[in-house]
PDB file of N, CA and C in Angstrom:
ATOM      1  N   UNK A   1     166.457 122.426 146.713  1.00  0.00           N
ATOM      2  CA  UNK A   1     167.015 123.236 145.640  1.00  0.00           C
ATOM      3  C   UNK A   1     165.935 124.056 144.926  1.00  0.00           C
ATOM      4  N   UNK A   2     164.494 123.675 144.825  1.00  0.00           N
ATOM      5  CA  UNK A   2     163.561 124.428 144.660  1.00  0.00           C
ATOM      6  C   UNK A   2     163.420 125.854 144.412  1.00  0.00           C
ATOM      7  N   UNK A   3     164.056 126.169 146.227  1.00  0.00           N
ATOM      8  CA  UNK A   3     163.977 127.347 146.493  1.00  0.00           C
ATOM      9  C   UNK A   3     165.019 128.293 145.840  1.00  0.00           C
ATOM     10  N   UNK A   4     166.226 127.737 145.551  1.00  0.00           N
ATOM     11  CA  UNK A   4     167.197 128.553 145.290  1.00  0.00           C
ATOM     12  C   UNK A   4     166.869 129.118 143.774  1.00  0.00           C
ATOM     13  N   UNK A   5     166.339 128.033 143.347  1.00  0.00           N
ATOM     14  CA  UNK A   5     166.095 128.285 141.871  1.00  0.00           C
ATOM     15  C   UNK A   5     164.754 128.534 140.995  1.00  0.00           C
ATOM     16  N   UNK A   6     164.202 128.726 142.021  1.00  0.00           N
ATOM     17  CA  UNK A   6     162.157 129.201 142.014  1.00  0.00           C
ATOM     18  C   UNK A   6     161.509 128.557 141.073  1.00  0.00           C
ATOM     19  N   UNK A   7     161.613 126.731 141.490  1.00  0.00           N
ATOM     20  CA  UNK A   7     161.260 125.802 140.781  1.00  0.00           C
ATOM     21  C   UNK A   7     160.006 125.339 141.613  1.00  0.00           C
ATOM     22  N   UNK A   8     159.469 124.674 141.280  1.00  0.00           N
ATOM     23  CA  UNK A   8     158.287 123.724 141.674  1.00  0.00           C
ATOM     24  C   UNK A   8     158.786 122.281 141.847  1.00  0.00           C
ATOM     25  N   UNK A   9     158.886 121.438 140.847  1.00  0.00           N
ATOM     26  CA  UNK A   9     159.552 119.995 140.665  1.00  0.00           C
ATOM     27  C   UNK A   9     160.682 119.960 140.290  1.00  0.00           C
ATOM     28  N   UNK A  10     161.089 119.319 141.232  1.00  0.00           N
ATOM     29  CA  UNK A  10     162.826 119.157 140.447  1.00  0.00           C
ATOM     30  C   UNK A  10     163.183 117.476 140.642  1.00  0.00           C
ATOM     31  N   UNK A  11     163.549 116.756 139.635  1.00  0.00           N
ATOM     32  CA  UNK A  11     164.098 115.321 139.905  1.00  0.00           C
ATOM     33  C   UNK A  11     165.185 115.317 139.103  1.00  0.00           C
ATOM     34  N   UNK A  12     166.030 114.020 139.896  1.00  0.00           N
ATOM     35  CA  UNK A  12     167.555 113.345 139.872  1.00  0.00           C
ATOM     36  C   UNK A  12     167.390 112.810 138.353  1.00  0.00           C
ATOM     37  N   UNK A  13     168.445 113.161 137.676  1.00  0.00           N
ATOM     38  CA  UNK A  13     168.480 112.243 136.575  1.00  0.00           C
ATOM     39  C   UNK A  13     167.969 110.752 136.723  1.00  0.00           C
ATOM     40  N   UNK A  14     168.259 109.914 137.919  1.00  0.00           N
ATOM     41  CA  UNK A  14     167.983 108.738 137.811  1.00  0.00           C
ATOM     42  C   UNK A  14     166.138 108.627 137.627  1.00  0.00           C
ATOM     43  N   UNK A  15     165.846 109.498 137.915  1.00  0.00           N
ATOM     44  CA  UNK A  15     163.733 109.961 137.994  1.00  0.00           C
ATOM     45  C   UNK A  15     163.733 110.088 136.953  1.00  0.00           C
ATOM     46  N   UNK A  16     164.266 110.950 136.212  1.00  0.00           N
ATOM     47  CA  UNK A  16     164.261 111.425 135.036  1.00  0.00           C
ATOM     48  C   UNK A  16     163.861 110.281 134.058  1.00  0.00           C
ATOM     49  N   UNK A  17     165.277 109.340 133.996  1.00  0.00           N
ATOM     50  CA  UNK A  17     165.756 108.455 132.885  1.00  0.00           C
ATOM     51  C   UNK A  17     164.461 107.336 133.049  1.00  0.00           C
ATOM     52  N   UNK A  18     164.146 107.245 134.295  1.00  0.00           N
ATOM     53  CA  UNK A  18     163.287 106.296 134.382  1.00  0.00           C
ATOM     54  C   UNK A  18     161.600 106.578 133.786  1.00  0.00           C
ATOM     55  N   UNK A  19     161.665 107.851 133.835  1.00  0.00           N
ATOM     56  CA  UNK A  19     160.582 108.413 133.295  1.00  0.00           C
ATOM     57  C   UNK A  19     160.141 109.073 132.260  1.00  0.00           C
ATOM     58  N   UNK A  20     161.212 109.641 131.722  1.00  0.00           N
ATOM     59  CA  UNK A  20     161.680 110.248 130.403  1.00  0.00           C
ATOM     60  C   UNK A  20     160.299 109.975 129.259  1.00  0.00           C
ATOM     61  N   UNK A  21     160.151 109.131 128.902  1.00  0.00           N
ATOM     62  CA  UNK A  21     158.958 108.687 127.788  1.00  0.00           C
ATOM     63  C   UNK A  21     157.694 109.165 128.323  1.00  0.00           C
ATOM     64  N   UNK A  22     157.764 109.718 129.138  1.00  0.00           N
ATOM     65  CA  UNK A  22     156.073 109.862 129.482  1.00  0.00           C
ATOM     66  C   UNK A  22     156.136 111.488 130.402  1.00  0.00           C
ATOM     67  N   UNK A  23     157.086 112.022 130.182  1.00  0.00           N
ATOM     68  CA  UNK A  23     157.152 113.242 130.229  1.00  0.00           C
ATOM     69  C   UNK A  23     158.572 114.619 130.005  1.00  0.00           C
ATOM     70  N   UNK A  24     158.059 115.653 130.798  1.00  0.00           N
ATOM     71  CA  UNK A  24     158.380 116.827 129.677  1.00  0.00           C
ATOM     72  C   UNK A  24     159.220 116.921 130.743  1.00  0.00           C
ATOM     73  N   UNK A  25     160.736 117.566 130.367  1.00  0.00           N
ATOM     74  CA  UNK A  25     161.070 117.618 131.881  1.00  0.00           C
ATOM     75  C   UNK A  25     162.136 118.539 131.201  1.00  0.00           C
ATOM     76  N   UNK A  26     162.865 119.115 131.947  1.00  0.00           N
ATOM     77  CA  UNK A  26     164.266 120.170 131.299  1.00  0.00           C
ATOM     78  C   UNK A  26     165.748 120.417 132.000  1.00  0.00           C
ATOM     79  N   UNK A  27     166.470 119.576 131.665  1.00  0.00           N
ATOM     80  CA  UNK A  27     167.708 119.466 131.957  1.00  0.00           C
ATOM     81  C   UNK A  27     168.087 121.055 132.745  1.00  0.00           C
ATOM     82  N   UNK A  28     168.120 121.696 133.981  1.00  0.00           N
ATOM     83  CA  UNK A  28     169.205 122.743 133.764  1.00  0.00           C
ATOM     84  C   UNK A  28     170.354 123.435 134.629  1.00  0.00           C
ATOM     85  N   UNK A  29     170.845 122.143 135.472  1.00  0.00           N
ATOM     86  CA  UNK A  29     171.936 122.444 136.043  1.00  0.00           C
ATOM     87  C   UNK A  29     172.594 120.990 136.987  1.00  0.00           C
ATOM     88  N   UNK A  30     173.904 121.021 137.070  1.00  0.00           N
ATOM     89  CA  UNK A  30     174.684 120.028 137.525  1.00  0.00           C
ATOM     90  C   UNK A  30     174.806 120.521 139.065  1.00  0.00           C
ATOM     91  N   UNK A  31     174.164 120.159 139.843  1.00  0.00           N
ATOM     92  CA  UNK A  31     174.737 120.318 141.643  1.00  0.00           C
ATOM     93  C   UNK A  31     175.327 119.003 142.054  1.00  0.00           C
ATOM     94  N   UNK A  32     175.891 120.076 143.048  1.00  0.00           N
ATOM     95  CA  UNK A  32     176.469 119.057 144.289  1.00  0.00           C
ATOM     96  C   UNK A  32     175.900 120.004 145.524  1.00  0.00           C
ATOM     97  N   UNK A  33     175.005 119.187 146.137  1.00  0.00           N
ATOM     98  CA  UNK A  33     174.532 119.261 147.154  1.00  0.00           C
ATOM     99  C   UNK A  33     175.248 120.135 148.745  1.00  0.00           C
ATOM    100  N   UNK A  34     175.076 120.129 149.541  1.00  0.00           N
ATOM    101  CA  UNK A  34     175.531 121.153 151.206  1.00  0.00           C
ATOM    102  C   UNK A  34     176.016 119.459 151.369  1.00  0.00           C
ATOM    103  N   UNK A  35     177.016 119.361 151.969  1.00  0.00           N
ATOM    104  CA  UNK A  35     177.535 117.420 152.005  1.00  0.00           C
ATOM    105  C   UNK A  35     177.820 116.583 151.850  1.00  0.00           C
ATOM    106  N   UNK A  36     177.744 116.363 150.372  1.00  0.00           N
ATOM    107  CA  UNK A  36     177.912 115.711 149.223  1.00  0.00           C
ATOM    108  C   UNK A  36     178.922 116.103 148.202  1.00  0.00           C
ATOM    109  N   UNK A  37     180.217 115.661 148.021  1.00  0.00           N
ATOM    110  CA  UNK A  37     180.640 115.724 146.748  1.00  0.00           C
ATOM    111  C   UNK A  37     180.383 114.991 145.262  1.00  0.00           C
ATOM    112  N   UNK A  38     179.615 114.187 145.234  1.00  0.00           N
ATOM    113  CA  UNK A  38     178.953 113.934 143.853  1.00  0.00           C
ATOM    114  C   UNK A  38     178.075 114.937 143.179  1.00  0.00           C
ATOM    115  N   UNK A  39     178.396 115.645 142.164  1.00  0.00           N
ATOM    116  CA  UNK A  39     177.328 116.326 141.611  1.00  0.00           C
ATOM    117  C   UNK A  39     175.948 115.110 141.316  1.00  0.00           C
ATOM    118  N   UNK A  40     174.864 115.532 141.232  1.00  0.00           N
ATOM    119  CA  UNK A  40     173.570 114.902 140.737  1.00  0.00           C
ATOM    120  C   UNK A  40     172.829 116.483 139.324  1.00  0.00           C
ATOM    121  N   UNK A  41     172.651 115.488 137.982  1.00  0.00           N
ATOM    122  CA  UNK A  41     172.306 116.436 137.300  1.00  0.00           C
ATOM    123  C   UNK A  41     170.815 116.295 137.507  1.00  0.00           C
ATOM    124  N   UNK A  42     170.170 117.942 137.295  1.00  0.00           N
ATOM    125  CA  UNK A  42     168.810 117.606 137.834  1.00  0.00           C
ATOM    126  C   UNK A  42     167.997 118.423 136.547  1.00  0.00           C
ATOM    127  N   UNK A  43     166.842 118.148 136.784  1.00  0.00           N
ATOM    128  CA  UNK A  43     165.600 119.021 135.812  1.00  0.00           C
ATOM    129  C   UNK A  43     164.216 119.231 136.235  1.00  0.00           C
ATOM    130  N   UNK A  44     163.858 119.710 135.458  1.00  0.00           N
ATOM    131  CA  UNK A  44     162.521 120.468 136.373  1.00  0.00           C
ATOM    132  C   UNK A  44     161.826 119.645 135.766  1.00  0.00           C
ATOM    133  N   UNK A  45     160.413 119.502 136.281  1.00  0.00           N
ATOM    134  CA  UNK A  45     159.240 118.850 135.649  1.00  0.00           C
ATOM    135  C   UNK A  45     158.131 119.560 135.131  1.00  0.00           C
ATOM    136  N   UNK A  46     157.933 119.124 133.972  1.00  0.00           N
ATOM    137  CA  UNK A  46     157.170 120.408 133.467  1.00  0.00           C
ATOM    138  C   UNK A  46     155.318 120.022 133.205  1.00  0.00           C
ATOM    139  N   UNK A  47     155.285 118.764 132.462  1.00  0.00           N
ATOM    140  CA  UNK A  47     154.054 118.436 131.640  1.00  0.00           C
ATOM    141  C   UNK A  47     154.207 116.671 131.428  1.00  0.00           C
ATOM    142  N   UNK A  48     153.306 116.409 130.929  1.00  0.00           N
ATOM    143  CA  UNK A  48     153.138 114.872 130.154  1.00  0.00           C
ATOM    144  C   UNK A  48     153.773 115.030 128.899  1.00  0.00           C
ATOM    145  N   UNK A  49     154.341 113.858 129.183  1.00  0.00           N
ATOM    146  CA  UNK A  49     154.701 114.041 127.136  1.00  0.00           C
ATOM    147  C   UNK A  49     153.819 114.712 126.228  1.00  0.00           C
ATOM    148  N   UNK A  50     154.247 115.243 125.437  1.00  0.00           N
ATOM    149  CA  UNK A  50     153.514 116.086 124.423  1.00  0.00           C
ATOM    150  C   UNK A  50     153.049 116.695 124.871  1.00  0.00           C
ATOM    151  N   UNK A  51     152.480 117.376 125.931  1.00  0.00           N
ATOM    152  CA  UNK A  51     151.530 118.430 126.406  1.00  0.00           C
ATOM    153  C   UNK A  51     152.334 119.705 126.846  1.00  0.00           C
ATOM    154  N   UNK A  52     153.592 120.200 126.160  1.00  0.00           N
ATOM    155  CA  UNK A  52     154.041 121.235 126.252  1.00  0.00           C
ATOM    156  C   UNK A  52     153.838 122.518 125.282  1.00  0.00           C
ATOM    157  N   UNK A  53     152.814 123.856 125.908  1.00  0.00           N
ATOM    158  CA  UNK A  53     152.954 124.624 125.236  1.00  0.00           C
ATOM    159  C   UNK A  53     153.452 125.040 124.222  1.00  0.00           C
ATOM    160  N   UNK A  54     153.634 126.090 123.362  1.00  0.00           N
ATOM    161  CA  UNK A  54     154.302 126.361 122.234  1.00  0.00           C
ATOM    162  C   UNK A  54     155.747 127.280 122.809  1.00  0.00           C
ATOM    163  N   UNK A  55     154.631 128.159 123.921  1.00  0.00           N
ATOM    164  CA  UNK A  55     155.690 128.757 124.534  1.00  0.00           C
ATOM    165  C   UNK A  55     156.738 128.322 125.372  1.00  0.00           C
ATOM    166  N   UNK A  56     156.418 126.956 125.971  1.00  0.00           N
ATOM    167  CA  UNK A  56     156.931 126.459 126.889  1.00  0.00           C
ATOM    168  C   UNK A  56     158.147 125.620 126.306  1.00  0.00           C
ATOM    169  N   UNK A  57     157.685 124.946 124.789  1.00  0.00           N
ATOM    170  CA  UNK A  57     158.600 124.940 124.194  1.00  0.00           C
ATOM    171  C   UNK A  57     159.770 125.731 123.611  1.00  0.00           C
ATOM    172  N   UNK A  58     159.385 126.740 123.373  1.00  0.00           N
ATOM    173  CA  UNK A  58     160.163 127.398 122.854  1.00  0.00           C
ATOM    174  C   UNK A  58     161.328 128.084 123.647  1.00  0.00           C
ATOM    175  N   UNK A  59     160.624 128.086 125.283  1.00  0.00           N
ATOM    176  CA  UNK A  59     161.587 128.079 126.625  1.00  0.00           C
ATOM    177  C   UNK A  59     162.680 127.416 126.737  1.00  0.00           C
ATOM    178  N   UNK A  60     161.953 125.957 126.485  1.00  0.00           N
ATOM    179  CA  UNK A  60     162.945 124.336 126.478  1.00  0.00           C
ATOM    180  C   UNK A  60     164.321 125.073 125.142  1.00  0.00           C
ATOM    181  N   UNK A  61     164.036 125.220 124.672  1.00  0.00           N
ATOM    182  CA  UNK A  61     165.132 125.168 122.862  1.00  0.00           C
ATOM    183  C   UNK A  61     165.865 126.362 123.254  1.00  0.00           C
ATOM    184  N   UNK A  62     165.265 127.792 124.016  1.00  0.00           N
ATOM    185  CA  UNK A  62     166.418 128.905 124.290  1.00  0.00           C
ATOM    186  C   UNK A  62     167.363 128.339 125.497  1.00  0.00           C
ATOM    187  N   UNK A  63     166.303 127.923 126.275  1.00  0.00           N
ATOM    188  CA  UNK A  63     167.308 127.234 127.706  1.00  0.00           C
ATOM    189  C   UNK A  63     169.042 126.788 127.754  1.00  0.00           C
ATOM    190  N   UNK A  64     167.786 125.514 126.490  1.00  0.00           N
ATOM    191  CA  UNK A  64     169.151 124.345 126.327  1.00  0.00           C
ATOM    192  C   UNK A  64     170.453 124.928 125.492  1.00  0.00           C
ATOM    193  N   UNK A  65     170.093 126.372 124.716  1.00  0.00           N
ATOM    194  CA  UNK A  65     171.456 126.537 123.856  1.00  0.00           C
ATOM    195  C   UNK A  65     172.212 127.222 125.219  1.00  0.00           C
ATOM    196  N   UNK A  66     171.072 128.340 125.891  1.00  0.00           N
ATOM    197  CA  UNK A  66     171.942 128.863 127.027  1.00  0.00           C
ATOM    198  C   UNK A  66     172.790 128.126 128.259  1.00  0.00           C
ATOM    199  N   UNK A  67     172.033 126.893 128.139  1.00  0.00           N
ATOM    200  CA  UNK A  67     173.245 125.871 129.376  1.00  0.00           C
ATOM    201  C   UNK A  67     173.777 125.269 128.344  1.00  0.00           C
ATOM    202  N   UNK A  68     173.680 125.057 127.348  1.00  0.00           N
ATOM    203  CA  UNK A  68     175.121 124.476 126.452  1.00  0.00           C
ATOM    204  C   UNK A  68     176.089 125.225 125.948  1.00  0.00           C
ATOM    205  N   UNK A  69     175.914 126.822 125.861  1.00  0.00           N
ATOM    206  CA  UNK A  69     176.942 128.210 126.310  1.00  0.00           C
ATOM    207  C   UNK A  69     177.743 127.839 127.465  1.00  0.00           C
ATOM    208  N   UNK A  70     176.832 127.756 128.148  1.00  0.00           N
ATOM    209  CA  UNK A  70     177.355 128.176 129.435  1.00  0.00           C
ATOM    210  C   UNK A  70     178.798 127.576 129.905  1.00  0.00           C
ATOM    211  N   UNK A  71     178.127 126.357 129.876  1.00  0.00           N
ATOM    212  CA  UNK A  71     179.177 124.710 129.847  1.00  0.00           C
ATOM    213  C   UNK A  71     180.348 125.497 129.327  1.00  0.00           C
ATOM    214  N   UNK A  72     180.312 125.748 128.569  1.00  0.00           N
ATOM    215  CA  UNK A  72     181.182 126.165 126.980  1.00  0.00           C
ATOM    216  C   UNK A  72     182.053 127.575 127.670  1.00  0.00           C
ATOM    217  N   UNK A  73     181.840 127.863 128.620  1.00  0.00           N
ATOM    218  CA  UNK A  73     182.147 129.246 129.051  1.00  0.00           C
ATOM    219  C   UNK A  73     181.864 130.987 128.132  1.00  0.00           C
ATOM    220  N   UNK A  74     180.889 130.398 127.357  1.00  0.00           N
ATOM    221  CA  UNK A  74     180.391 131.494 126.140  1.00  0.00           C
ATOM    222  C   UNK A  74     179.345 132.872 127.361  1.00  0.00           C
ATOM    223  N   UNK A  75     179.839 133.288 128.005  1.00  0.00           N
ATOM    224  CA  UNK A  75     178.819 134.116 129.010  1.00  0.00           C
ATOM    225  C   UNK A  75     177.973 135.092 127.928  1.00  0.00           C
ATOM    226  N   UNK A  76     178.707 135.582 127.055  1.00  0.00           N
ATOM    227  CA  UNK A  76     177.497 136.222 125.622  1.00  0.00           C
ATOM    228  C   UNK A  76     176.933 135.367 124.974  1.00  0.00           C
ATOM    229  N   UNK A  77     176.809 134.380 124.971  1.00  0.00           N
ATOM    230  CA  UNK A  77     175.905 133.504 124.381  1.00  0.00           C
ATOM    231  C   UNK A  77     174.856 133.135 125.053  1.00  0.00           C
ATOM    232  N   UNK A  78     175.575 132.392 126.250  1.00  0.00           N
ATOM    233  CA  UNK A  78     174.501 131.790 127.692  1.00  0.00           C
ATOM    234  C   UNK A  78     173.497 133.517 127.821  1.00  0.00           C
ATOM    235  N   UNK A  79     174.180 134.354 127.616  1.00  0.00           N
ATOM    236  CA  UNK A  79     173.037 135.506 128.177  1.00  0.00           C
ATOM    237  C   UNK A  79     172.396 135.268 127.521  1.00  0.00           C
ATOM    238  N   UNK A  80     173.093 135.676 125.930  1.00  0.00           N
ATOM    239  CA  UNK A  80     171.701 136.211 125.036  1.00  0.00           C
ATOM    240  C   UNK A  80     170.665 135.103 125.283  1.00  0.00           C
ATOM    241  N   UNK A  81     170.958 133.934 124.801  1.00  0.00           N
ATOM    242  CA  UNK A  81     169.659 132.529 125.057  1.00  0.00           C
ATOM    243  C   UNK A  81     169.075 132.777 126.391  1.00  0.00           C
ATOM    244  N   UNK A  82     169.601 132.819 127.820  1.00  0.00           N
ATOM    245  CA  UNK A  82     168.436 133.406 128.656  1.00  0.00           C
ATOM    246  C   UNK A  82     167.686 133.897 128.549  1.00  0.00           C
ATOM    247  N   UNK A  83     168.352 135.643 128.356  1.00  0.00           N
ATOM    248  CA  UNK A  83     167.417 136.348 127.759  1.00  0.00           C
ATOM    249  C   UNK A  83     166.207 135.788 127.035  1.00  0.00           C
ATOM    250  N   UNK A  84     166.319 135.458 125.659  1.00  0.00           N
ATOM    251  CA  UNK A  84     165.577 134.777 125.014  1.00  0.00           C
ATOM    252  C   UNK A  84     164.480 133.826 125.979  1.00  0.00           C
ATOM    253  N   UNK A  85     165.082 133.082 126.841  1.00  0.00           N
ATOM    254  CA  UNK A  85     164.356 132.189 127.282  1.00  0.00           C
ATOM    255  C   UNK A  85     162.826 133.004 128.487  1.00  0.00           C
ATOM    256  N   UNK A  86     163.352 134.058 128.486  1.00  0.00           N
ATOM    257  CA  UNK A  86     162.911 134.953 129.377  1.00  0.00           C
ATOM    258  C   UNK A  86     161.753 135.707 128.511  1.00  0.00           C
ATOM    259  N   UNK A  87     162.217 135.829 127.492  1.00  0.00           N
ATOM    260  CA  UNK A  87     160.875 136.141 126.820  1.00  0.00           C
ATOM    261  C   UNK A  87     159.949 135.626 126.741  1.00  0.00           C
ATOM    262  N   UNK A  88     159.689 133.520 126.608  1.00  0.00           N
ATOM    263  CA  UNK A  88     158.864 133.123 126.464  1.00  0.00           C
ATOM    264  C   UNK A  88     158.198 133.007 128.061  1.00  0.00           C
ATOM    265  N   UNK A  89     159.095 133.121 129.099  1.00  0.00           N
ATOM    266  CA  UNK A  89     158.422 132.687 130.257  1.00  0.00           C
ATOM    267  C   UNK A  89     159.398 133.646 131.639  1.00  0.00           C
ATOM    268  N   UNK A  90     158.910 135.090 131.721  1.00  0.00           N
ATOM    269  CA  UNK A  90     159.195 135.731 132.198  1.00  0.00           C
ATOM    270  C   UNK A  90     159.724 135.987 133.545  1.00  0.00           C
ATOM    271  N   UNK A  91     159.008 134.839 134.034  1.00  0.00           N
ATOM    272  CA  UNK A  91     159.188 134.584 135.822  1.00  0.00           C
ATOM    273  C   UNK A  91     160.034 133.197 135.244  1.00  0.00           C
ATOM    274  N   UNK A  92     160.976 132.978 134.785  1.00  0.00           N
ATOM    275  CA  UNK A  92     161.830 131.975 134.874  1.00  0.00           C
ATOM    276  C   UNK A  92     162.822 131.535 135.346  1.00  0.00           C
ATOM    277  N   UNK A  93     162.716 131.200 136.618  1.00  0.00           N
ATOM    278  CA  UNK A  93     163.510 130.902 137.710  1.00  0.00           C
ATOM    279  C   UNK A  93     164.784 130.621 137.767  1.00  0.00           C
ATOM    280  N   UNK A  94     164.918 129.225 136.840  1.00  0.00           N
ATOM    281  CA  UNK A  94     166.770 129.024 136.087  1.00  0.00           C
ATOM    282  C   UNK A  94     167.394 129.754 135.631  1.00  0.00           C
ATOM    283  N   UNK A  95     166.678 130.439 134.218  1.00  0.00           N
ATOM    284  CA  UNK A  95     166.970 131.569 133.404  1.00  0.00           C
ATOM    285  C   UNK A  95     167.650 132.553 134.186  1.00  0.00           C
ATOM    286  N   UNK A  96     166.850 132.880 135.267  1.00  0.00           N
ATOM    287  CA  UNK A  96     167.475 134.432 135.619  1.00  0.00           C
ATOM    288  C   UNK A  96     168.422 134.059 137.025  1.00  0.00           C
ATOM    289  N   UNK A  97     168.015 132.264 137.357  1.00  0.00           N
ATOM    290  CA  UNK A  97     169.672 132.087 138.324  1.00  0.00           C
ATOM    291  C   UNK A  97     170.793 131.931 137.339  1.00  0.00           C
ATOM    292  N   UNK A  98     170.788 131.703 136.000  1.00  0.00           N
ATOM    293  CA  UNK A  98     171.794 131.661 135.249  1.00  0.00           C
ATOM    294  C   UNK A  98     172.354 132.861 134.702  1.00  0.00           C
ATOM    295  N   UNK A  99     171.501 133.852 134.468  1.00  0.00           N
ATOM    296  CA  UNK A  99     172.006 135.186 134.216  1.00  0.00           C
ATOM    297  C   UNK A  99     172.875 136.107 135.443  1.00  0.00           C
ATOM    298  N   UNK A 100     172.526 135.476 136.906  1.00  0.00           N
ATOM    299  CA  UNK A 100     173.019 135.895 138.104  1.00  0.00           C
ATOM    300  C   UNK A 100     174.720 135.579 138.000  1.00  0.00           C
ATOM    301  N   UNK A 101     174.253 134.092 137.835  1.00  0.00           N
ATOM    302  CA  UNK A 101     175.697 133.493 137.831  1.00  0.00           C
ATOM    303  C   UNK A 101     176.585 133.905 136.769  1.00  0.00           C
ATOM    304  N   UNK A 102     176.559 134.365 135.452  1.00  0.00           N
ATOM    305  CA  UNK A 102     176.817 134.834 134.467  1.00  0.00           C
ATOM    306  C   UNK A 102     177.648 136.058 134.950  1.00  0.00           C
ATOM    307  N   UNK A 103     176.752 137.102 135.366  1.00  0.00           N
ATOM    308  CA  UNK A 103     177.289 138.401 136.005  1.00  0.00           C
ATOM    309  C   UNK A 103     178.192 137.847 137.161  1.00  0.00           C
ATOM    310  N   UNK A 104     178.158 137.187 137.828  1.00  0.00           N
ATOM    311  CA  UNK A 104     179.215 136.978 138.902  1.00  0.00           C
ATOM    312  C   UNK A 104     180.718 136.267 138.240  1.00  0.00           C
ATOM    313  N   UNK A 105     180.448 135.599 137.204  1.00  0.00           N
ATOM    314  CA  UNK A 105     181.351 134.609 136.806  1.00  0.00           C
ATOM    315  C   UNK A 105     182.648 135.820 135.563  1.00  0.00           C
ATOM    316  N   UNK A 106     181.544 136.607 135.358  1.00  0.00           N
ATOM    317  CA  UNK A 106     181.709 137.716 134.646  1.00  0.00           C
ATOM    318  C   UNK A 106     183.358 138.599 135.170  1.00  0.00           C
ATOM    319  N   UNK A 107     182.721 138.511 136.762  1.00  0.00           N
ATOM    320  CA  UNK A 107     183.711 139.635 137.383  1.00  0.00           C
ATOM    321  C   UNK A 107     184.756 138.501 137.864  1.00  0.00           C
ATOM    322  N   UNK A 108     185.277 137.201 138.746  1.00  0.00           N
ATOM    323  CA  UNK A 108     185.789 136.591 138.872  1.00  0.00           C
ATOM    324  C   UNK A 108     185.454 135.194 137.996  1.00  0.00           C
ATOM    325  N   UNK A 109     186.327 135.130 137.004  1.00  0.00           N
ATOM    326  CA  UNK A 109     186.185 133.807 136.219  1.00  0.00           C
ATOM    327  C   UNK A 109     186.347 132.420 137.214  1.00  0.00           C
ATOM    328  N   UNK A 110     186.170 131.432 136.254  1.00  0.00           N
ATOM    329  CA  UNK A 110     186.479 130.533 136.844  1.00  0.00           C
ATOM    330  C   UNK A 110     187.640 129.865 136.349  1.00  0.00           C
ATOM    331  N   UNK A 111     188.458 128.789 137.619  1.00  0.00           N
ATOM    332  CA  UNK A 111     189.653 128.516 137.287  1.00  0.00           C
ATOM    333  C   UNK A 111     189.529 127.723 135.591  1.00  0.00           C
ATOM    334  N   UNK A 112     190.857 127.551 135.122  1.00  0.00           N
ATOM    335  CA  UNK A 112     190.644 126.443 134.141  1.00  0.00           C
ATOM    336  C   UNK A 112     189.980 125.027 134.383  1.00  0.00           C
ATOM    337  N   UNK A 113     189.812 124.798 135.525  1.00  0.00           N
ATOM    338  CA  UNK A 113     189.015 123.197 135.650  1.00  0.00           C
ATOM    339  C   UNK A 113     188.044 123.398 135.883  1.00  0.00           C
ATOM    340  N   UNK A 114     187.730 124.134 135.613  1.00  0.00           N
ATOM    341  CA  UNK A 114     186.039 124.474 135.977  1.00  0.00           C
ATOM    342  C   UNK A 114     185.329 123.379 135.575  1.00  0.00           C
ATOM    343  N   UNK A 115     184.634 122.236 136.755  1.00  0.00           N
ATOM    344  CA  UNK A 115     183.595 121.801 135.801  1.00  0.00           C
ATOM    345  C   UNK A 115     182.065 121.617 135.301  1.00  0.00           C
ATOM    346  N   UNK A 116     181.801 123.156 135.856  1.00  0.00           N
ATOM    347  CA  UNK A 116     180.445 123.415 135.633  1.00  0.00           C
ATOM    348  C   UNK A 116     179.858 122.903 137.075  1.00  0.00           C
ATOM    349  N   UNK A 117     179.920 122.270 137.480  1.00  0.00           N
ATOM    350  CA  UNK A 117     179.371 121.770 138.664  1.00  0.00           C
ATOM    351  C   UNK A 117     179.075 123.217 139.513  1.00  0.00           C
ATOM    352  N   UNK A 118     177.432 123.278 140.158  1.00  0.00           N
ATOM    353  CA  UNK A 118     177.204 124.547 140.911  1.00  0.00           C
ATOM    354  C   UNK A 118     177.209 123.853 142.509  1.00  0.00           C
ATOM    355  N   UNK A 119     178.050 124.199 143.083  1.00  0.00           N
ATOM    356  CA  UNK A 119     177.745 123.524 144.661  1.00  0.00           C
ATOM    357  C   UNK A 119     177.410 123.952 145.437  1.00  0.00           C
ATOM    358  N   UNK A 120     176.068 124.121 145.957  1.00  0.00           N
ATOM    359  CA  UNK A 120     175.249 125.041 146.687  1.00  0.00           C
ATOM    360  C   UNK A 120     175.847 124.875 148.152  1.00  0.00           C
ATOM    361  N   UNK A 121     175.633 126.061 149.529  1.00  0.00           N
ATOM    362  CA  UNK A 121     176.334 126.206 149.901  1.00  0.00           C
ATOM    363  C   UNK A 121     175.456 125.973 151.622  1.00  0.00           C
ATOM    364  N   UNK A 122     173.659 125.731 151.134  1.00  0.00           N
ATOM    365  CA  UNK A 122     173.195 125.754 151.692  1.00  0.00           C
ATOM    366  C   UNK A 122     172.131 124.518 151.256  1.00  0.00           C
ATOM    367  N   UNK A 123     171.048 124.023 152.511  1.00  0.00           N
ATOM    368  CA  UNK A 123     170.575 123.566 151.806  1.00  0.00           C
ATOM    369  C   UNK A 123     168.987 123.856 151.717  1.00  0.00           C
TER     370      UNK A 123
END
């Protein structure tokens, strides 16, 4: 999933939870895998605890309002916070797969059950 989303580290919530206290990590999308119908929520890995930039923070706080838009089906909201998130960290890989999806979701909505879940199509 790396690739799709021009990440470096990416771990399973279960990595996550287990590791959580001792580092920086950023929630930003629910998949289901090429095979798999269980979504797995995943996040990127960023730093050691506390050792996150100012900017990098400030990435983390636009991110999270823009995937908690998103969820929300707010596509002017989820932008603007991309956007935003894009300011602090320009080559931001999620950010601008979420602004993709935004514009696509834009022109064909999604049904009412939507449940956020992105199910990649490849792997």
């Amino acid at each position: 999933a790396n690739k799709a989303y021009g990440t470096s580290i990416l771990i399973a919530q279960s990595t996550y939870r287990a590791a959580e206290t001792h580092i920086e990590a950023r929630e930003f999308d629910l998949i289901a895998v090429k095979g798999k119908t269980e979504p797995v929520r995943i996040y990127e890995l960023f730093a050691r605890k506390g050792e996150l930039s100012g900017p990098q923070a400030r990435l983390f706080e636009a991110f999270a309002a823009g995937l908690a838009a998103y969820r929300a089906r707010d596509w002017e909201g989820a932008e603007s916070a991309f956007t935003r998130a894009l300011a602090f960290a320009p080559t931001d890989g999620p950010s601008r797969t979420y602004l993709a999806r935004i514009a696509d979701l834009r022109l064909a909505p999604p049904p009412t059950d939507w449940d956020g879940v992105y199910r990649m199509t490849t792997k």
